[in-house]
C-alpha atoms as a PDB file:
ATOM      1  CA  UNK A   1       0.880   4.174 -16.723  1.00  0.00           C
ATOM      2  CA  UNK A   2      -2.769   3.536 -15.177  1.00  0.00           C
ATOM      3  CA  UNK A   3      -5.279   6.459 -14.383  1.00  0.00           C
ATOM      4  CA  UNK A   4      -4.483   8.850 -11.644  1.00  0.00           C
ATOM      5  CA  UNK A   5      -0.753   7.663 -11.524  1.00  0.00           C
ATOM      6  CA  UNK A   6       2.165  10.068 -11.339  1.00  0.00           C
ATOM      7  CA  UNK A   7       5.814  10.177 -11.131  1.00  0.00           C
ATOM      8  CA  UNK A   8       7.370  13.047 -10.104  1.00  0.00           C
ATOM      9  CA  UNK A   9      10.878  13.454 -12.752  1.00  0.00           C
ATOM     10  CA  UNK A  10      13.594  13.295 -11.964  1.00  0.00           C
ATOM     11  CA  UNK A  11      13.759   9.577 -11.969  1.00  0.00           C
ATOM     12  CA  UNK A  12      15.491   6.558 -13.097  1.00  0.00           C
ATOM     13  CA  UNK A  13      14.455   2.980 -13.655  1.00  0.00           C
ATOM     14  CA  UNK A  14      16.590   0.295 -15.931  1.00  0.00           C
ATOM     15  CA  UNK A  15      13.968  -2.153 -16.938  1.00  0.00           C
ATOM     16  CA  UNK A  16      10.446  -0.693 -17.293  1.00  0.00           C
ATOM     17  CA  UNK A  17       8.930  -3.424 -19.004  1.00  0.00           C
ATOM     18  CA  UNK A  18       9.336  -5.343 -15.937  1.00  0.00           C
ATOM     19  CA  UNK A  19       7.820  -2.569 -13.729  1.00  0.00           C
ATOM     20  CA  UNK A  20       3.273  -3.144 -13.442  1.00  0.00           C
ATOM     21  CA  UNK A  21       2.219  -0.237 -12.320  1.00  0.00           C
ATOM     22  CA  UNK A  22      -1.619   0.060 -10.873  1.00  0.00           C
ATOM     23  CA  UNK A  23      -3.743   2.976 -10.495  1.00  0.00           C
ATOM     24  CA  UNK A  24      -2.885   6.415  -8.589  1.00  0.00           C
ATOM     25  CA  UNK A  25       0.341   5.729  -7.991  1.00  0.00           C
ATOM     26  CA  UNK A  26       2.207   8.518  -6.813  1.00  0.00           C
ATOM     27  CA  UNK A  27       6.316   8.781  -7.016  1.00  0.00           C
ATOM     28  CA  UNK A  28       8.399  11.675  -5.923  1.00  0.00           C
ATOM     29  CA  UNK A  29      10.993  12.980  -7.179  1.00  0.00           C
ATOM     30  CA  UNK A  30      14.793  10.935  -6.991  1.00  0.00           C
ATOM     31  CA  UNK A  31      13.066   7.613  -7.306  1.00  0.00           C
ATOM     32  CA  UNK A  32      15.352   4.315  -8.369  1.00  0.00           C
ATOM     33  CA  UNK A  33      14.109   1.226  -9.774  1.00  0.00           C
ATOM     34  CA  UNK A  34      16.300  -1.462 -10.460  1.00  0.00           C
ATOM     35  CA  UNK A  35      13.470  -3.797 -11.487  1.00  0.00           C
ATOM     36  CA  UNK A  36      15.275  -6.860 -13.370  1.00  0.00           C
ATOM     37  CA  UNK A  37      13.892  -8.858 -11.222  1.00  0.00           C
ATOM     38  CA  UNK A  38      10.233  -7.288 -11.396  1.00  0.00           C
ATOM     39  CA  UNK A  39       8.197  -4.704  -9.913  1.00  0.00           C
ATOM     40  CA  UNK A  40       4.578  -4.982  -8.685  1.00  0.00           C
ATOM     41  CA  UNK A  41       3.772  -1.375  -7.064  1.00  0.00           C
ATOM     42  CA  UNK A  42      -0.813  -1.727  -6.465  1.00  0.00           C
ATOM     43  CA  UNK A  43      -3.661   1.017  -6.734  1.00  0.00           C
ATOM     44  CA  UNK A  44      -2.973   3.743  -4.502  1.00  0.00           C
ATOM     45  CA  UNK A  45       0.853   3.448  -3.372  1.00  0.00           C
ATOM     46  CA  UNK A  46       2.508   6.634  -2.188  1.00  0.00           C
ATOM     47  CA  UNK A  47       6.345   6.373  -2.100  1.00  0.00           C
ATOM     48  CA  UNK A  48       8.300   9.731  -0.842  1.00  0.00           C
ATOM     49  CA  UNK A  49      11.653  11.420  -2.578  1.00  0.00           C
ATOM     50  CA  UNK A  50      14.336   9.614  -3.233  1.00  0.00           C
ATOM     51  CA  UNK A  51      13.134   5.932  -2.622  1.00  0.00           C
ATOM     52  CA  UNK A  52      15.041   2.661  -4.459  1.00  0.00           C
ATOM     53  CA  UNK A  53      13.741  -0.432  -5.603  1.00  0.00           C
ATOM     54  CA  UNK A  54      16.299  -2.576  -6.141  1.00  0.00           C
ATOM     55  CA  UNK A  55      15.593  -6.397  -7.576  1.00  0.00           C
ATOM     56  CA  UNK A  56      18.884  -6.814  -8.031  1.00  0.00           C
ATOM     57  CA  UNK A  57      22.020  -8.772  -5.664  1.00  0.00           C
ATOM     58  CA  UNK A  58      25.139  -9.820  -6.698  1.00  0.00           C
ATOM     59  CA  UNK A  59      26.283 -13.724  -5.813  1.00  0.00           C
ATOM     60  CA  UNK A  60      28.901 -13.290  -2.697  1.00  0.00           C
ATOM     61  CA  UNK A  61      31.000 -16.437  -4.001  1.00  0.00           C
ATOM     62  CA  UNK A  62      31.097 -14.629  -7.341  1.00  0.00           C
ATOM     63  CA  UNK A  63      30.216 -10.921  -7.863  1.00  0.00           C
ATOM     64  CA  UNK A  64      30.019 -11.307 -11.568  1.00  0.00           C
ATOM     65  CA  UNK A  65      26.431 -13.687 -11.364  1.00  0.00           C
ATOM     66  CA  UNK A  66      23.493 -11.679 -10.441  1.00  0.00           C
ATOM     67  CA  UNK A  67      20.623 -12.910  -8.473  1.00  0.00           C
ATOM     68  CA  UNK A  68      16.853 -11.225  -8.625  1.00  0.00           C
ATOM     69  CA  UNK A  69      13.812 -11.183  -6.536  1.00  0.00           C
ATOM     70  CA  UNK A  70      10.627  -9.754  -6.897  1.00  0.00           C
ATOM     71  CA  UNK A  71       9.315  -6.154  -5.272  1.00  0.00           C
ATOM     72  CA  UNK A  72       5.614  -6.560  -4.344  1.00  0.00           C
ATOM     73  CA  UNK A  73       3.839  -3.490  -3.018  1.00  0.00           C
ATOM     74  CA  UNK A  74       0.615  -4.024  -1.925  1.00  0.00           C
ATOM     75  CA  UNK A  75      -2.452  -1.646  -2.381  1.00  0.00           C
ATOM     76  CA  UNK A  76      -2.246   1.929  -0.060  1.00  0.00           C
ATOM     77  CA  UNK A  77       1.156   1.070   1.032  1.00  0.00           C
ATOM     78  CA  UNK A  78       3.078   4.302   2.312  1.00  0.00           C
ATOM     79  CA  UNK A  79       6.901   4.500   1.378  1.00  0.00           C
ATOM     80  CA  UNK A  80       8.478   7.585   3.253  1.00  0.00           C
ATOM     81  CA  UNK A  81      11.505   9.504   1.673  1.00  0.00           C
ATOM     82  CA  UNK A  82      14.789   8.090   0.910  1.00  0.00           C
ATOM     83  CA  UNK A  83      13.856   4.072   2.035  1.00  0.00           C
ATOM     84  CA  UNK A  84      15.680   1.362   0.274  1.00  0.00           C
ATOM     85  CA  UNK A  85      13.189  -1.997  -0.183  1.00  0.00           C
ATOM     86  CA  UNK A  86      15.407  -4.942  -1.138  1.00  0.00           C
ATOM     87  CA  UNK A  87      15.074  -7.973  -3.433  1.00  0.00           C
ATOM     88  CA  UNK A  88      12.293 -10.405  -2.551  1.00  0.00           C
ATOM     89  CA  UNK A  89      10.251  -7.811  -0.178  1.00  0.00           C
ATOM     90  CA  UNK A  90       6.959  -7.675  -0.008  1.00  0.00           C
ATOM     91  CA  UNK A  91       5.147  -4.490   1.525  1.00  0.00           C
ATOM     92  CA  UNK A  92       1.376  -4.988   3.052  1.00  0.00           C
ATOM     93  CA  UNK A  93      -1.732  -3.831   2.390  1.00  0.00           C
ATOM     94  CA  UNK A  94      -1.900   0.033   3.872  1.00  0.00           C
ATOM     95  CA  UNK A  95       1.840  -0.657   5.461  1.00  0.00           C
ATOM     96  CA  UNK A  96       3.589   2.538   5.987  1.00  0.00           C
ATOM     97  CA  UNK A  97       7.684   2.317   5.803  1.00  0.00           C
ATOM     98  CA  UNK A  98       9.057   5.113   7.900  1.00  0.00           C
ATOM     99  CA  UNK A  99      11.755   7.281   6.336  1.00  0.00           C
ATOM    100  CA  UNK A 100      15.505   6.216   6.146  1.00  0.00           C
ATOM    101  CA  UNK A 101      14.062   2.773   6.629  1.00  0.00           C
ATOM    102  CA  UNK A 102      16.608  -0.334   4.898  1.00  0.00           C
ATOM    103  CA  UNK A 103      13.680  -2.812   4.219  1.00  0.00           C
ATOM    104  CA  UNK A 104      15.249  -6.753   4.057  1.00  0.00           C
ATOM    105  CA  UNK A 105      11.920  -8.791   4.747  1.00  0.00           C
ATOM    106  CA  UNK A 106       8.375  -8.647   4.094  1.00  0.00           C
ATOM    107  CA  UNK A 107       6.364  -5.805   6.325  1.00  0.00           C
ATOM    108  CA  UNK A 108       2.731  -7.399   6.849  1.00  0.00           C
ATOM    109  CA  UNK A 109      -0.730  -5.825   6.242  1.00  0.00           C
ATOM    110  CA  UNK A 110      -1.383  -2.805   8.529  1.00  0.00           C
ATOM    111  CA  UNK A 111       1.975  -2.523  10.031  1.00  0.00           C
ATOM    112  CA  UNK A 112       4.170   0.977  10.405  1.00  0.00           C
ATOM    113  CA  UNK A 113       7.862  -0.500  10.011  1.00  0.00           C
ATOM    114  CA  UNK A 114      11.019   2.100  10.663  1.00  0.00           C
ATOM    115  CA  UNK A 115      14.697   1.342  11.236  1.00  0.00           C
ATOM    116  CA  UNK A 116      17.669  -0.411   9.321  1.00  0.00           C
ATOM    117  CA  UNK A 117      16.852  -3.125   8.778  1.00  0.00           C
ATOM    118  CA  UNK A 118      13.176  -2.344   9.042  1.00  0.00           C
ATOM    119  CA  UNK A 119      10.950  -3.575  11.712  1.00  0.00           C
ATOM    120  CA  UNK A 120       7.728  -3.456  12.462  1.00  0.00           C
ATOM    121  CA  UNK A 121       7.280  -0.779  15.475  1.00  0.00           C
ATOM    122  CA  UNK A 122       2.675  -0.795  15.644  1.00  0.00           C
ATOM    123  CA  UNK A 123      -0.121  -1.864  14.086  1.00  0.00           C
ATOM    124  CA  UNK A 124      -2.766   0.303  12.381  1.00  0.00           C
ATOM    125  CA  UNK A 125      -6.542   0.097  12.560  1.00  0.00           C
ATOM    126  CA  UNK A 126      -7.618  -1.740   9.243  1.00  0.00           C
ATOM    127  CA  UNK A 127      -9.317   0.049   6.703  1.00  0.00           C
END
């Protein structure tokens, strides 16, 4: 782990060697990372109790071949308690994911994004 980053136990992840973590990350507690498909959480992410990560889908034609996608969360991204961010998602730059939120597509730079599936609901000031 980087400088200044912290994960709150309990927590459970399957593959950490494909988890980059930057700096002054913060993770409360209940956190899941399913990261076979890799994990890139920036400098300064903040992501609330109980969140998932989850890289991993199952094939519909066939349950038994697994597909993965990529988790990118960008620098200063905000990830409230208990969301669920999906293969393939990208979070923005200072983004903040409301809590509860299902998150199925990339959330852009600045945005505040709530709901299942999550949408984006404002824009913030840039910083």
């Amino acid at each position: 782990m980087q400088d200044g980053t912290f994960f709150t136990p309990p927590f459970q992840v399957d593959l950490a060697n494909c988890v980059k973590l930057g700096r002054n990350v913060f993770a409360n507690h209940g956190l899941t990372v399913m990261s076979l498909g890799g994990i890139e959480i920036e400098d300064g992410v903040m992501l609330g109790p109980e969140v998932g990560l989850f890289t991993v889908n199952h094939e519909p034609e066939n349950i038994r071949v697994v597909m993965t996608k990529k988790i990118h969360i960008k620098k200063n991204a905000w990830i409230g308690a208990r969301v669920n961010i999906l293969p393939g998602v990208t979070i923005g730059e200072n983004a903040i994911v409301g809590t509860g939120s299902i998150v199925t597509k990339d959330i852009p730079d600045n945005a505040v994004a709530v709901g299942n599936p999550a949408r984006v609901v404002r824009m913030t000031e840039k910083k």
